[in-house]
C-alpha atoms as a PDB file:
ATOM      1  CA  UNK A   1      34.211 -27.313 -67.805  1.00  0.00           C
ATOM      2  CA  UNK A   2      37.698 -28.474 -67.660  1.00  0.00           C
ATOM      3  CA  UNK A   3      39.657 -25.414 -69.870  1.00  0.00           C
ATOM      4  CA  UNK A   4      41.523 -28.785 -71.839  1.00  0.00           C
ATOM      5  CA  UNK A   5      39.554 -30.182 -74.036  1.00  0.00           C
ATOM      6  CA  UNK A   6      37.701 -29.152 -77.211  1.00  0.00           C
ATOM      7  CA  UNK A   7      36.102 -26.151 -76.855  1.00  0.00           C
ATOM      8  CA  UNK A   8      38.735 -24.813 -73.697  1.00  0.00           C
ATOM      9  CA  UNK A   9      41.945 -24.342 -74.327  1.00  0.00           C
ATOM     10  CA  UNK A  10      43.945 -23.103 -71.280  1.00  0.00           C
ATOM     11  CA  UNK A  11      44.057 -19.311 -71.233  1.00  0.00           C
ATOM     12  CA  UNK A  12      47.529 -17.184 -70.200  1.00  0.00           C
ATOM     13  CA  UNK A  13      48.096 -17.343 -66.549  1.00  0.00           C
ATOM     14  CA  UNK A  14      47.073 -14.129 -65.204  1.00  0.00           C
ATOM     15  CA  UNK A  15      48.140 -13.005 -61.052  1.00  0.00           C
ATOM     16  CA  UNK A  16      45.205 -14.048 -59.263  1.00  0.00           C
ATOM     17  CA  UNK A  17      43.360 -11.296 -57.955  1.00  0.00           C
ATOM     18  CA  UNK A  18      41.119 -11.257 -55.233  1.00  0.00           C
ATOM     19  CA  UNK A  19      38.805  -8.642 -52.901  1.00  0.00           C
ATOM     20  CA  UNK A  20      35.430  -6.627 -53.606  1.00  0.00           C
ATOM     21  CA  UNK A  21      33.463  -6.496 -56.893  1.00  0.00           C
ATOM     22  CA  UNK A  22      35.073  -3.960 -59.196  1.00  0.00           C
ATOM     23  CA  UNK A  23      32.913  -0.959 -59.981  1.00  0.00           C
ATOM     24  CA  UNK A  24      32.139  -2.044 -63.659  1.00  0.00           C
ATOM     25  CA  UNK A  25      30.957  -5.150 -62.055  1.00  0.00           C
ATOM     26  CA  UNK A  26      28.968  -2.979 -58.912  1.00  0.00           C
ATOM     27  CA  UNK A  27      27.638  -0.868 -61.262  1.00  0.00           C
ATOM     28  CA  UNK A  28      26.037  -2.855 -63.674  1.00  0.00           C
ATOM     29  CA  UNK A  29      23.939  -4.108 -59.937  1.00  0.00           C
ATOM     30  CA  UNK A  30      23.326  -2.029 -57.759  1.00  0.00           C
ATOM     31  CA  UNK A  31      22.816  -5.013 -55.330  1.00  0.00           C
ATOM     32  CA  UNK A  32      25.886  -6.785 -55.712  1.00  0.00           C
ATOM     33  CA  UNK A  33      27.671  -5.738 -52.651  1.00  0.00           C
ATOM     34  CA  UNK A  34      24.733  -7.434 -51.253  1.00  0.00           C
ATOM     35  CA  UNK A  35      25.454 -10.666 -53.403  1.00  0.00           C
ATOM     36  CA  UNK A  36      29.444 -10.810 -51.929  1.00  0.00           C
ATOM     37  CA  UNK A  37      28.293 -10.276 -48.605  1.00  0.00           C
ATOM     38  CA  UNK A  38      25.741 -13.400 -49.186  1.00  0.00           C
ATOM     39  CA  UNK A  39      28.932 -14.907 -51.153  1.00  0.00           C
ATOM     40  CA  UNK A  40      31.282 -14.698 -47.905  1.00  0.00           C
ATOM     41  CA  UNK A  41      28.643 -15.988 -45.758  1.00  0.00           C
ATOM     42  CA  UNK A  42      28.666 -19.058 -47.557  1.00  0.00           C
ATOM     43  CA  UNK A  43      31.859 -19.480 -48.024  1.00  0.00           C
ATOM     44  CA  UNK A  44      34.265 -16.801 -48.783  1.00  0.00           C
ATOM     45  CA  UNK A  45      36.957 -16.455 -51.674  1.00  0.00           C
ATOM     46  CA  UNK A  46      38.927 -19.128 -51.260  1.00  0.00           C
ATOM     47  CA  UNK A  47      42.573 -19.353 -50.948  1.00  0.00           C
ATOM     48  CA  UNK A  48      45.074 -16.970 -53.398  1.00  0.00           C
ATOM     49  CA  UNK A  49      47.372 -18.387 -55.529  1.00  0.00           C
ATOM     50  CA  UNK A  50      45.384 -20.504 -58.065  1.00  0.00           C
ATOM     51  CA  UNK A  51      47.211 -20.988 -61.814  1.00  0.00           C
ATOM     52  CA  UNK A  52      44.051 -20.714 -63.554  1.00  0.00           C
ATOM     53  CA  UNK A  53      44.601 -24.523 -64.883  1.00  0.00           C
ATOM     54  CA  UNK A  54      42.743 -27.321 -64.908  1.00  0.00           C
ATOM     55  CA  UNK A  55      42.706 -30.564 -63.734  1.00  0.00           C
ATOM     56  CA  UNK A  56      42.452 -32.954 -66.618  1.00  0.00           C
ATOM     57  CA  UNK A  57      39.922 -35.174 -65.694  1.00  0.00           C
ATOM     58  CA  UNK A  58      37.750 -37.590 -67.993  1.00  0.00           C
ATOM     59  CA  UNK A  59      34.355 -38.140 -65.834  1.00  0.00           C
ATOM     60  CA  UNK A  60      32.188 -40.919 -65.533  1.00  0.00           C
ATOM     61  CA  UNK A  61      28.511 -40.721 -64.078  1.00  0.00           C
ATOM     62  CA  UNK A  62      27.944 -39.622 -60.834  1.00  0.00           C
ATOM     63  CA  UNK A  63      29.033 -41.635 -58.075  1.00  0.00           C
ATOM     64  CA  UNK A  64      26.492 -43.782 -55.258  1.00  0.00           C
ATOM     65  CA  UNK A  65      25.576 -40.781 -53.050  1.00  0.00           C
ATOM     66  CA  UNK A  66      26.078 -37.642 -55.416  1.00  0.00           C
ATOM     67  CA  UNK A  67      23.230 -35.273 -55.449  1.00  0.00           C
ATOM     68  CA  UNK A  68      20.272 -36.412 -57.489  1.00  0.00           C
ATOM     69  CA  UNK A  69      18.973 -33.879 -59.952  1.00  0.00           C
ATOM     70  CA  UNK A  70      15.931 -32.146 -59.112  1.00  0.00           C
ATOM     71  CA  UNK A  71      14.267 -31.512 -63.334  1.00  0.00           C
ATOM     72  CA  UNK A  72      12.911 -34.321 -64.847  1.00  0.00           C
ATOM     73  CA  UNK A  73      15.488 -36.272 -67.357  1.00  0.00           C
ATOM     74  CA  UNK A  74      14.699 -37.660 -70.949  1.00  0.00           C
ATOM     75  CA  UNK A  75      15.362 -41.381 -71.969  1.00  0.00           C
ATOM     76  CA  UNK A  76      18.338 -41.348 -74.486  1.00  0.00           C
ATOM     77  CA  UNK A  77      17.602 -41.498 -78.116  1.00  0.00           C
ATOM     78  CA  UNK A  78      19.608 -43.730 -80.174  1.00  0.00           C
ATOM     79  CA  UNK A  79      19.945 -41.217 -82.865  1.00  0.00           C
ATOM     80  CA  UNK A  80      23.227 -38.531 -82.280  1.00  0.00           C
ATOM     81  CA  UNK A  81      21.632 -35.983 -84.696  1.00  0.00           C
ATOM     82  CA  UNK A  82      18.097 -35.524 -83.337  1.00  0.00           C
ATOM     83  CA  UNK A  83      16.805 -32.176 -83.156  1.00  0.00           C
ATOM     84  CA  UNK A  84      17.126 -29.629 -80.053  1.00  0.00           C
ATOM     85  CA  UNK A  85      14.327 -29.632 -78.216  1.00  0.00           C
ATOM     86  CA  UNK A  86      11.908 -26.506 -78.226  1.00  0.00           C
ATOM     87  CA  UNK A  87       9.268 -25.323 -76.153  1.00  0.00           C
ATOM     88  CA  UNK A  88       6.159 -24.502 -77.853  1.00  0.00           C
ATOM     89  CA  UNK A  89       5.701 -20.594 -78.673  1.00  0.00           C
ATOM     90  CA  UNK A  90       4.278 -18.760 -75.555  1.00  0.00           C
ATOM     91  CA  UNK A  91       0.829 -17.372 -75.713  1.00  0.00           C
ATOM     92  CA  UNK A  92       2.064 -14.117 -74.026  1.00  0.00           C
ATOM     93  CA  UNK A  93       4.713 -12.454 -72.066  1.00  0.00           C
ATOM     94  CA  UNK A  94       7.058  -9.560 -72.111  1.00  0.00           C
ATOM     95  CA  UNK A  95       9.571 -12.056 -74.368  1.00  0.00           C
ATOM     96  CA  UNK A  96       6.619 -13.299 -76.815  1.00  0.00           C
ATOM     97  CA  UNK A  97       8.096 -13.620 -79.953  1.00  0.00           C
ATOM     98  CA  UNK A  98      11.984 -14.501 -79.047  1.00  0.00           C
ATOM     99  CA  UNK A  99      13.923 -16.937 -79.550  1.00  0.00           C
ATOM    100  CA  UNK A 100      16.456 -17.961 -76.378  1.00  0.00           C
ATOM    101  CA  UNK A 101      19.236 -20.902 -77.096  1.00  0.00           C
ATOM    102  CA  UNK A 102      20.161 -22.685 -73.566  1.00  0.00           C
ATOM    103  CA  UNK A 103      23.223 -25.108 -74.271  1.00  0.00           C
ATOM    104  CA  UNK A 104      24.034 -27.443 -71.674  1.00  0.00           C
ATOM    105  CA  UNK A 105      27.371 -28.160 -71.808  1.00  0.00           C
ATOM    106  CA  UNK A 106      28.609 -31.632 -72.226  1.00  0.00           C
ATOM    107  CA  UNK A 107      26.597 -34.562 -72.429  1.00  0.00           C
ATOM    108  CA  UNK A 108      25.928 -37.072 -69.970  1.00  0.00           C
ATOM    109  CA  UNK A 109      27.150 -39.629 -72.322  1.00  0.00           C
ATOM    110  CA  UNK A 110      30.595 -38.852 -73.768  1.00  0.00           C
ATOM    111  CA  UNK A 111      32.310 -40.726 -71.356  1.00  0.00           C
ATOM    112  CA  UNK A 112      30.943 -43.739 -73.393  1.00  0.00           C
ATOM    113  CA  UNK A 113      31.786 -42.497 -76.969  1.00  0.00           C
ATOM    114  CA  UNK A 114      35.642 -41.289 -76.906  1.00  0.00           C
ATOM    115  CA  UNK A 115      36.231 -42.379 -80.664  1.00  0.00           C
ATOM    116  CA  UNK A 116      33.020 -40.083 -81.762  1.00  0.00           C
ATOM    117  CA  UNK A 117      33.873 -36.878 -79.355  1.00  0.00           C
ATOM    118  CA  UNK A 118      37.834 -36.868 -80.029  1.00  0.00           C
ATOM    119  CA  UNK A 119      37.146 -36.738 -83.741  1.00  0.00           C
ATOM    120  CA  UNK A 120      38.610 -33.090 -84.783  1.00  0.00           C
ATOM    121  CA  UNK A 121      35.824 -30.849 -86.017  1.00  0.00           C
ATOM    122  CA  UNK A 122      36.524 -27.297 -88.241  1.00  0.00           C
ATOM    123  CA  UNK A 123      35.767 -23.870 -85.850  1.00  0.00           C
ATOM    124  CA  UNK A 124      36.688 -21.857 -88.345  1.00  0.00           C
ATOM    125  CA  UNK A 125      40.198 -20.410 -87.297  1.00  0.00           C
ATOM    126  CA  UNK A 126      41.634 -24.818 -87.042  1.00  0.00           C
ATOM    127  CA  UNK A 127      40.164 -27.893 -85.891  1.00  0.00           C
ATOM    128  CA  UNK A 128      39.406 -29.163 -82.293  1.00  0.00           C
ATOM    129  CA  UNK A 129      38.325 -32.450 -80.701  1.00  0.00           C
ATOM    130  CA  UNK A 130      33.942 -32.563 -81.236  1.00  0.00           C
ATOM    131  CA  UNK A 131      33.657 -32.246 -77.566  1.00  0.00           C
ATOM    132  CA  UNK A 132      35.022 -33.635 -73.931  1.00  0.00           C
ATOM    133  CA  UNK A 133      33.453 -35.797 -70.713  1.00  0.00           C
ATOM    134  CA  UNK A 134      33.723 -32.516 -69.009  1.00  0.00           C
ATOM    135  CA  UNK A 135      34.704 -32.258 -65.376  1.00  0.00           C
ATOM    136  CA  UNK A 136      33.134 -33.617 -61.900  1.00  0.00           C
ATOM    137  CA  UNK A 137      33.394 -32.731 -58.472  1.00  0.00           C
ATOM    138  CA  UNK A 138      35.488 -35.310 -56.292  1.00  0.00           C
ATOM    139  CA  UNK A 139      32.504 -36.820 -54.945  1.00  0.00           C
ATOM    140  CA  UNK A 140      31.424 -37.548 -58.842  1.00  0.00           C
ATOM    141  CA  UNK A 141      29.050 -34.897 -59.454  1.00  0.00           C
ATOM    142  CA  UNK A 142      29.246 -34.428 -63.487  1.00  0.00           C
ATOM    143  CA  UNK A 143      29.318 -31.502 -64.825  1.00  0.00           C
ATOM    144  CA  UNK A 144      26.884 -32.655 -67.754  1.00  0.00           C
ATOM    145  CA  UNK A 145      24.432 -33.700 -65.054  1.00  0.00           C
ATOM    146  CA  UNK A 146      24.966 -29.887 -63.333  1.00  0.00           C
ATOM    147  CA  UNK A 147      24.054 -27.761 -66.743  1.00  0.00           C
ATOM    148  CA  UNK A 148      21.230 -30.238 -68.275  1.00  0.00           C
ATOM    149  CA  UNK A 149      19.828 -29.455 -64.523  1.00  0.00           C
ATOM    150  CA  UNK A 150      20.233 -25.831 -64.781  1.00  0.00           C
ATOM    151  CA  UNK A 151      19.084 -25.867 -67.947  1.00  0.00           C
ATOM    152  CA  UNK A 152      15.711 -27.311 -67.233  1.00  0.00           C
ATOM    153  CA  UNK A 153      15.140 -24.876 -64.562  1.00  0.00           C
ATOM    154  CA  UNK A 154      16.310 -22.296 -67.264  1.00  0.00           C
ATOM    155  CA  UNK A 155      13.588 -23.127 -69.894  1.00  0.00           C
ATOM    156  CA  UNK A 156      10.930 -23.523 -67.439  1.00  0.00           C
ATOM    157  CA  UNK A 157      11.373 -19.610 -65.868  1.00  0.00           C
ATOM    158  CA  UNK A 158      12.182 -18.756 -69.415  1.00  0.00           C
ATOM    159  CA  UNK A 159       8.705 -20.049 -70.526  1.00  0.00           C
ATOM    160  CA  UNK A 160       7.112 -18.434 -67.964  1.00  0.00           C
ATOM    161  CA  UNK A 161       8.338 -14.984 -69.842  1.00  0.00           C
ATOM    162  CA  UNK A 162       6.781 -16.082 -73.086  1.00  0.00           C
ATOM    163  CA  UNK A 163      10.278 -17.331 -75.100  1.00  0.00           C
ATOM    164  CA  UNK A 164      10.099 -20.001 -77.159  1.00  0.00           C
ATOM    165  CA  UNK A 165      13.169 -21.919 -75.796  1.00  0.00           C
ATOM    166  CA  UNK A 166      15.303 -24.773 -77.289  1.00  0.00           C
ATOM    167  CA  UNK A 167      18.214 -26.905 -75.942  1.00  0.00           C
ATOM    168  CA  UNK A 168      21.001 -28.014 -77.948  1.00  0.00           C
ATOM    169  CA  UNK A 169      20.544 -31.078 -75.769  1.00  0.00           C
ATOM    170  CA  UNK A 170      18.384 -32.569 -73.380  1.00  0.00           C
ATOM    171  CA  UNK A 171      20.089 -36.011 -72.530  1.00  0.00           C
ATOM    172  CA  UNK A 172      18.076 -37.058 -75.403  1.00  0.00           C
ATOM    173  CA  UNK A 173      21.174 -38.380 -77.489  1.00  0.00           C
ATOM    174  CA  UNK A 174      23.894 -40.814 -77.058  1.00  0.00           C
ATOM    175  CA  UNK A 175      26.570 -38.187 -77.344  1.00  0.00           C
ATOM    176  CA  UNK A 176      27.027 -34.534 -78.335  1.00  0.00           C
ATOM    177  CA  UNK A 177      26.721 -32.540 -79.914  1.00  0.00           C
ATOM    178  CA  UNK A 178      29.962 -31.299 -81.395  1.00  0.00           C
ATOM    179  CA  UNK A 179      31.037 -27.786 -80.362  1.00  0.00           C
ATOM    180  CA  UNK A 180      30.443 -26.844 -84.166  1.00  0.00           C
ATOM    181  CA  UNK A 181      27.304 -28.083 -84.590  1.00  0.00           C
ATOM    182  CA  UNK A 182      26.040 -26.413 -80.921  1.00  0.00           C
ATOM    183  CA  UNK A 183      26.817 -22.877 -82.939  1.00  0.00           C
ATOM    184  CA  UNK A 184      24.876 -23.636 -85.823  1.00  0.00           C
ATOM    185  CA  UNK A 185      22.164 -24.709 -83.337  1.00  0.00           C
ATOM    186  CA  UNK A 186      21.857 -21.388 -82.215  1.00  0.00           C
ATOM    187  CA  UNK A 187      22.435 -19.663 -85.954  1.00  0.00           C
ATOM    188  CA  UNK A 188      19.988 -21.725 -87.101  1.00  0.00           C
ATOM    189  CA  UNK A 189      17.131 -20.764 -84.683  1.00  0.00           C
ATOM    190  CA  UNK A 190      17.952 -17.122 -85.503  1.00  0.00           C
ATOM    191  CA  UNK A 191      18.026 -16.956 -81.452  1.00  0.00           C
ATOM    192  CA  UNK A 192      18.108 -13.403 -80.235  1.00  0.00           C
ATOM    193  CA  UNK A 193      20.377 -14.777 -77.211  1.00  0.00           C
ATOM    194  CA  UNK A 194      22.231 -17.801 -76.448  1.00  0.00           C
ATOM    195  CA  UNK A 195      24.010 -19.337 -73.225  1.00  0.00           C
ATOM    196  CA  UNK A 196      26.598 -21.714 -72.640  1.00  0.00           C
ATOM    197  CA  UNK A 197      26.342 -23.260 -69.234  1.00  0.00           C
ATOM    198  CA  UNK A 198      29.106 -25.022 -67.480  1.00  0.00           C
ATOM    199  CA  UNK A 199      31.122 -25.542 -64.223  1.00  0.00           C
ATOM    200  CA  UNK A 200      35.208 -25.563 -64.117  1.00  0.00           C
ATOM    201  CA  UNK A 201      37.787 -27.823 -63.377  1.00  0.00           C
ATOM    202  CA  UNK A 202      40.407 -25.790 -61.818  1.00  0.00           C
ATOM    203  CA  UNK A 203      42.322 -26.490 -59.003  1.00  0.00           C
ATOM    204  CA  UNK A 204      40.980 -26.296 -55.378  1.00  0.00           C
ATOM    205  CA  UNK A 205      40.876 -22.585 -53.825  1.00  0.00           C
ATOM    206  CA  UNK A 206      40.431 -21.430 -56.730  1.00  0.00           C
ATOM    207  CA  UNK A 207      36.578 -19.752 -56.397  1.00  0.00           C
ATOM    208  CA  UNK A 208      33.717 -17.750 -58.427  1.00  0.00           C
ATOM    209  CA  UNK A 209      32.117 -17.400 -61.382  1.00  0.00           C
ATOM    210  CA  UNK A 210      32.647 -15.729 -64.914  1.00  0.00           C
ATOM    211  CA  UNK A 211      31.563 -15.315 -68.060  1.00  0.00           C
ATOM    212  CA  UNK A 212      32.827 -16.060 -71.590  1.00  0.00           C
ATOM    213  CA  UNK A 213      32.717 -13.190 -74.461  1.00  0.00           C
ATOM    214  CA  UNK A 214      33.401 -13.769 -77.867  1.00  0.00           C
ATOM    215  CA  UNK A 215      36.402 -11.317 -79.106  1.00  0.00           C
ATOM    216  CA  UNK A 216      36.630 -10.077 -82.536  1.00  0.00           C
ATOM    217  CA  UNK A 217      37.451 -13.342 -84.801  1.00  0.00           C
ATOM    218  CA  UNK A 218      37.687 -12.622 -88.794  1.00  0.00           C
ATOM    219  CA  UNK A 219      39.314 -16.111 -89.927  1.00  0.00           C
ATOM    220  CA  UNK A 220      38.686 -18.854 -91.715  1.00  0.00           C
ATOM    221  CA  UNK A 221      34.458 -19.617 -91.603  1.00  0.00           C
ATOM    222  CA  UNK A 222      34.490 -17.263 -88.251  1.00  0.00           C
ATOM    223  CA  UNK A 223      33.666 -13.826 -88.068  1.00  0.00           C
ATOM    224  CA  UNK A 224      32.178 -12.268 -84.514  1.00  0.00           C
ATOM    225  CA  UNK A 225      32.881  -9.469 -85.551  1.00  0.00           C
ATOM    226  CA  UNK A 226      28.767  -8.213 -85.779  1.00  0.00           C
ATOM    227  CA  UNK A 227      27.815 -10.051 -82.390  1.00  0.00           C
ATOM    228  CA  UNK A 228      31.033  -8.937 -80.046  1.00  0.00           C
ATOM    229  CA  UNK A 229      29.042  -5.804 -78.842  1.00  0.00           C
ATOM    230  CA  UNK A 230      25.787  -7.299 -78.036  1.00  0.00           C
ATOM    231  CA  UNK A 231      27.687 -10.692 -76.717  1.00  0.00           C
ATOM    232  CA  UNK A 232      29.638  -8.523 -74.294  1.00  0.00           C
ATOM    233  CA  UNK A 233      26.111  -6.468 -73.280  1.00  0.00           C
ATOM    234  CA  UNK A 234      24.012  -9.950 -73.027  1.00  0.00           C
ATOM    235  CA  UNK A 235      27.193 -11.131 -70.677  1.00  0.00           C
ATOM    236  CA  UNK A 236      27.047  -8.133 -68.192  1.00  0.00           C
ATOM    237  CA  UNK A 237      23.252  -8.851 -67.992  1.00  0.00           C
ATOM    238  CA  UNK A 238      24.215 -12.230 -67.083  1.00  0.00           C
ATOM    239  CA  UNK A 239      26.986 -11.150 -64.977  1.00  0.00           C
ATOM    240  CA  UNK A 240      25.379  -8.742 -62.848  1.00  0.00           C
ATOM    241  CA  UNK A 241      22.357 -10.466 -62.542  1.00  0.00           C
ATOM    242  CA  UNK A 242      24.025 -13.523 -61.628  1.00  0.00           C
ATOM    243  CA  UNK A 243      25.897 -11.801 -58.625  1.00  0.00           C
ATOM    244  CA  UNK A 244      22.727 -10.231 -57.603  1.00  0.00           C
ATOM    245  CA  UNK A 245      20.460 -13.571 -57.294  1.00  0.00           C
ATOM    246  CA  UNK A 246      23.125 -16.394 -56.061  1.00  0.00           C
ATOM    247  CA  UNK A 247      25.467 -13.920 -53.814  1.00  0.00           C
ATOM    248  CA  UNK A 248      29.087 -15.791 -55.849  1.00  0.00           C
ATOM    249  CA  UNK A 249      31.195 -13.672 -56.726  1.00  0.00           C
ATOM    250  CA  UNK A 250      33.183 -13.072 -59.853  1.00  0.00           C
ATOM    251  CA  UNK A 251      36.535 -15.396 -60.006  1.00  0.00           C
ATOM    252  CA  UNK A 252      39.680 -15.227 -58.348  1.00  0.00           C
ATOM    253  CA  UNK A 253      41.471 -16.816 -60.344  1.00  0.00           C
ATOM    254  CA  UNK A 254      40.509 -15.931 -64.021  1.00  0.00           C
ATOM    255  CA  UNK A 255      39.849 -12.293 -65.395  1.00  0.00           C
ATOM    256  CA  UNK A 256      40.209  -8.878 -63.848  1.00  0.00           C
ATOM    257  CA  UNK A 257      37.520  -9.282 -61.097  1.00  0.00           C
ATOM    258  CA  UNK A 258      34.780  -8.437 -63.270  1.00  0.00           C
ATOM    259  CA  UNK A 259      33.610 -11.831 -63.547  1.00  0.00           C
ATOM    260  CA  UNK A 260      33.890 -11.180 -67.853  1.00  0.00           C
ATOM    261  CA  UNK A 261      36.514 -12.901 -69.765  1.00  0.00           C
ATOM    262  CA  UNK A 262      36.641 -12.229 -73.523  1.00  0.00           C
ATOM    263  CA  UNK A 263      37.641 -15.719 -75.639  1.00  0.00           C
ATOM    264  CA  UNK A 264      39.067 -16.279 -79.647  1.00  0.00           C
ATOM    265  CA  UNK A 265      39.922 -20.149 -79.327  1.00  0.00           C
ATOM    266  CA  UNK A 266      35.934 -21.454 -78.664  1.00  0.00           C
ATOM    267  CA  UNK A 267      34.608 -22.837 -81.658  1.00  0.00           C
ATOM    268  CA  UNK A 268      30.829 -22.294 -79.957  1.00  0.00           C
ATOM    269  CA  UNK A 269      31.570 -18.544 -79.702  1.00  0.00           C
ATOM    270  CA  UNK A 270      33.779 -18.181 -83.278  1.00  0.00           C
ATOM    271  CA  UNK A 271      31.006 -19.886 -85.226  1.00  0.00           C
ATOM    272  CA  UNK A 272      27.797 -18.195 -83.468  1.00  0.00           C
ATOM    273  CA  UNK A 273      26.327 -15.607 -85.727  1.00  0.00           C
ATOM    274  CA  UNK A 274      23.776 -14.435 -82.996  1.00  0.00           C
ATOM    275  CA  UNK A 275      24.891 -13.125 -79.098  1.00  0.00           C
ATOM    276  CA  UNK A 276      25.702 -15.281 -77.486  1.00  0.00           C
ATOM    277  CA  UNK A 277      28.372 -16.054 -73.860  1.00  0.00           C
ATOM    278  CA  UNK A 278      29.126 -19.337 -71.875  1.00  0.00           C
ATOM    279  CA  UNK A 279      29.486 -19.163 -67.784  1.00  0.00           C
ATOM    280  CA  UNK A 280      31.324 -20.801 -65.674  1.00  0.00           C
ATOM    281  CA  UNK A 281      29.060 -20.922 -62.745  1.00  0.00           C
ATOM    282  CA  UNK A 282      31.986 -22.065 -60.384  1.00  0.00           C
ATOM    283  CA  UNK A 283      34.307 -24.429 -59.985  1.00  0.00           C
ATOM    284  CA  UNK A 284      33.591 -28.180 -59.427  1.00  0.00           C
ATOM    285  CA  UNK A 285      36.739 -29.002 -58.074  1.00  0.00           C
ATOM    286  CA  UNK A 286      36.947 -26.711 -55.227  1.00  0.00           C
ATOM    287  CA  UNK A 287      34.893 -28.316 -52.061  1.00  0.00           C
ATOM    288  CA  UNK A 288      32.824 -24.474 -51.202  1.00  0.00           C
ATOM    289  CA  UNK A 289      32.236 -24.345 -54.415  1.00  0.00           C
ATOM    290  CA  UNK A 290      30.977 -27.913 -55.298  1.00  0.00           C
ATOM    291  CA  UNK A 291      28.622 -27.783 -52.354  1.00  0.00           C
ATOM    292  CA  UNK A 292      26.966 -24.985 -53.965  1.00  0.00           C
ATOM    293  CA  UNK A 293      27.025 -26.629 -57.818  1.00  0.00           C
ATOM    294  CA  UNK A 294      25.422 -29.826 -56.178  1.00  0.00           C
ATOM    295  CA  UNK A 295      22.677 -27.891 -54.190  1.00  0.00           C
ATOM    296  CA  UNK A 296      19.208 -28.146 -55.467  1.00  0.00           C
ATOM    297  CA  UNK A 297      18.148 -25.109 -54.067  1.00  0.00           C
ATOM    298  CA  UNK A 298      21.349 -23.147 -55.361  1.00  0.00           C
ATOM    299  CA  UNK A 299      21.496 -24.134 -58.722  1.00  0.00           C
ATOM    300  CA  UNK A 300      17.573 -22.897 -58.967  1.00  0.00           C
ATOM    301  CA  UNK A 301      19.135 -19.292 -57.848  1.00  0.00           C
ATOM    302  CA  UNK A 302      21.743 -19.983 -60.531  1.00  0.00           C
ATOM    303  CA  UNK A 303      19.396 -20.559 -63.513  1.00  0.00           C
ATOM    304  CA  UNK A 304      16.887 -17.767 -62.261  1.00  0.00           C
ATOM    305  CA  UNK A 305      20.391 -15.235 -62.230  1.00  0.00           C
ATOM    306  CA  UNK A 306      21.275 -16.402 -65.814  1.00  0.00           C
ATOM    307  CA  UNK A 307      17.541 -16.221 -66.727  1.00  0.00           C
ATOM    308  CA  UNK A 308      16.922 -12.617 -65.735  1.00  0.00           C
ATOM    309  CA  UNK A 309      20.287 -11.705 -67.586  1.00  0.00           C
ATOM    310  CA  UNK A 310      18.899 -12.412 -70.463  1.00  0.00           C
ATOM    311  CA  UNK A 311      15.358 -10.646 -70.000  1.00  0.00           C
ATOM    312  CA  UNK A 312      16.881  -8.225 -68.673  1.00  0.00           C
ATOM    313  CA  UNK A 313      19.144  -7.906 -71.819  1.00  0.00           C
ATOM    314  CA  UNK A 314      16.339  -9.264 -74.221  1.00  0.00           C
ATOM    315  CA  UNK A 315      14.125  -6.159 -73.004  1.00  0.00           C
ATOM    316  CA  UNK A 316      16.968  -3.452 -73.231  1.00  0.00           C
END
């Protein structure tokens, strides 16, 4: 996701740091050593000296030759409000019984509804734009069409565990939704865990993934203040595991190495009365990076790392 826009506002410029996992990261994984070897096999870091910006970018769909997606897709519903889709209830697993909230970020069609998404919506501390196009890589590759994929790869391995799983959107809606209306999405379903997946738009070199926390917001119709401590223990789950399954390591260019960055300007974290995180899986505008996002077989390693994050945190 491109940090300008509704739900991203660009964070202060930090030195960007780069080198081995940090021990809170390393310990939370035993295997992640492992994962950055994998990582620097594929890859590496990328260059040093990224501002931690992005590149403004309004995205249309994917360009002739960008990756198809591999999950099924939805025909669009005309209606803007319809409700998430749910899987049914699982007849038995270790998670029978809870509740898991995947939000793809974005929606395929924004780029056609400007006047709808760029109307300012409350997140309790001010108001923000509903929601943006979200970024692409250069070759086109949206970002929408990157976490609906994930997502559906998400819900299927989360199925398999016995949650009941619902997306905040499935392609099934013209636009949307809103960042405030993805919280209440979540609130709503009383979901014992929700993520936030997305890809950056920051400038090429700059590498990795992290993850989004929720910091301690009392302001306004926001108050995290009861979900900070299990949103920061669901996001190491994700973290860790995440290193562990796709071998990318935490970013270079935002956070302390840890691949955790805590957030109080996201309406979808300020609003969310339940745990909840968004990652950044990596960054769309960097070309090692993008040829990971548009890999098939890479973002299946990407929703199975997210998905055992949250088993693993869902089972304690």
């Amino acid at each position: 996701m491109s940090y300008v826009g509704p739900d991203f506002e660009p964070p202060q410029p930090r030195r960007p740091r780069r080198g081995p996992l940090t021990v809170a990261l390393a310990a939370l994984v035993p295997g992640a050593l492992l994962g950055w070897l994998v990582y620097e096999t594929v890859g590496g870091s990328g260059d040093d000296g990224g501002s931690g910006r992005a590149t403004v970018r309004s995205s249309s769909p994917a360009a002739s030759g960008a990756p198809s997606d591999d999950a099924k897709k939805p025909s669009a519903s005309p209606d803007p409000t319809g409700t998430p889709s749910a899987s049914a209830p699982a007849a038995s697993g270790p998670l029978k019984g809870k509740v898991v909230v995947v939000d793809p970020g974005h929606n395929p069609g924004n780029f056609q509804h400007a006047s709808e998404i760029n109307r300012k919506v409350d997140i309790g501390t001010n108001s923000k734009e509903c929601d943006t196009t979200g970024t692409s890589t250069n070759d086109g590759y949206t970002e929408a069409r990157f976490t609906l994929d994930v997502a559906h790869r998400m819900r299927t391995l989360l199925e398999k565990q016995g949650a009941t799983v619902k997306l905040t959107q499935d392609g099934d809606r013209p636009f949307g939704p809103c960042v405030d209306e993805r919280a209440r999405i979540g609130n709503q379903a009383k979901a014992d865990a929700v993520v936030s997946i997305h890809a950056d738009g920051s400038g090429a070199g700059n590498r990795g993934f992290h993850v989004i926390l929720p910091g301690a917001v009392h302001s306004g119709a926001a108050d995290t203040r009861a979900i900070v401590g299990p949103s920061r223990d669901l996001g190491e789950h994700v973290a860790g595991r995440f290193v562990a399954v796709t071998g990318s390591a935490p970013s270079n260019y935002i956070g302390d190495g840890n691949g955790l960055v805590t957030r109080k300007d996201l309406g979808g974290l300020n609003l969310s009365t339940v745990p909840k995180v968004f990652i950044e899986c990596g960054n769309m505008r960097d070309s090692k990076d993008a040829a990971l996002l548009t890999s098939g077989a890479w973002r299946q390693k990407a929703a199975q790392g997210i998905s055992e994050g949250i088993v693993s945190f869902l089972r304690g």
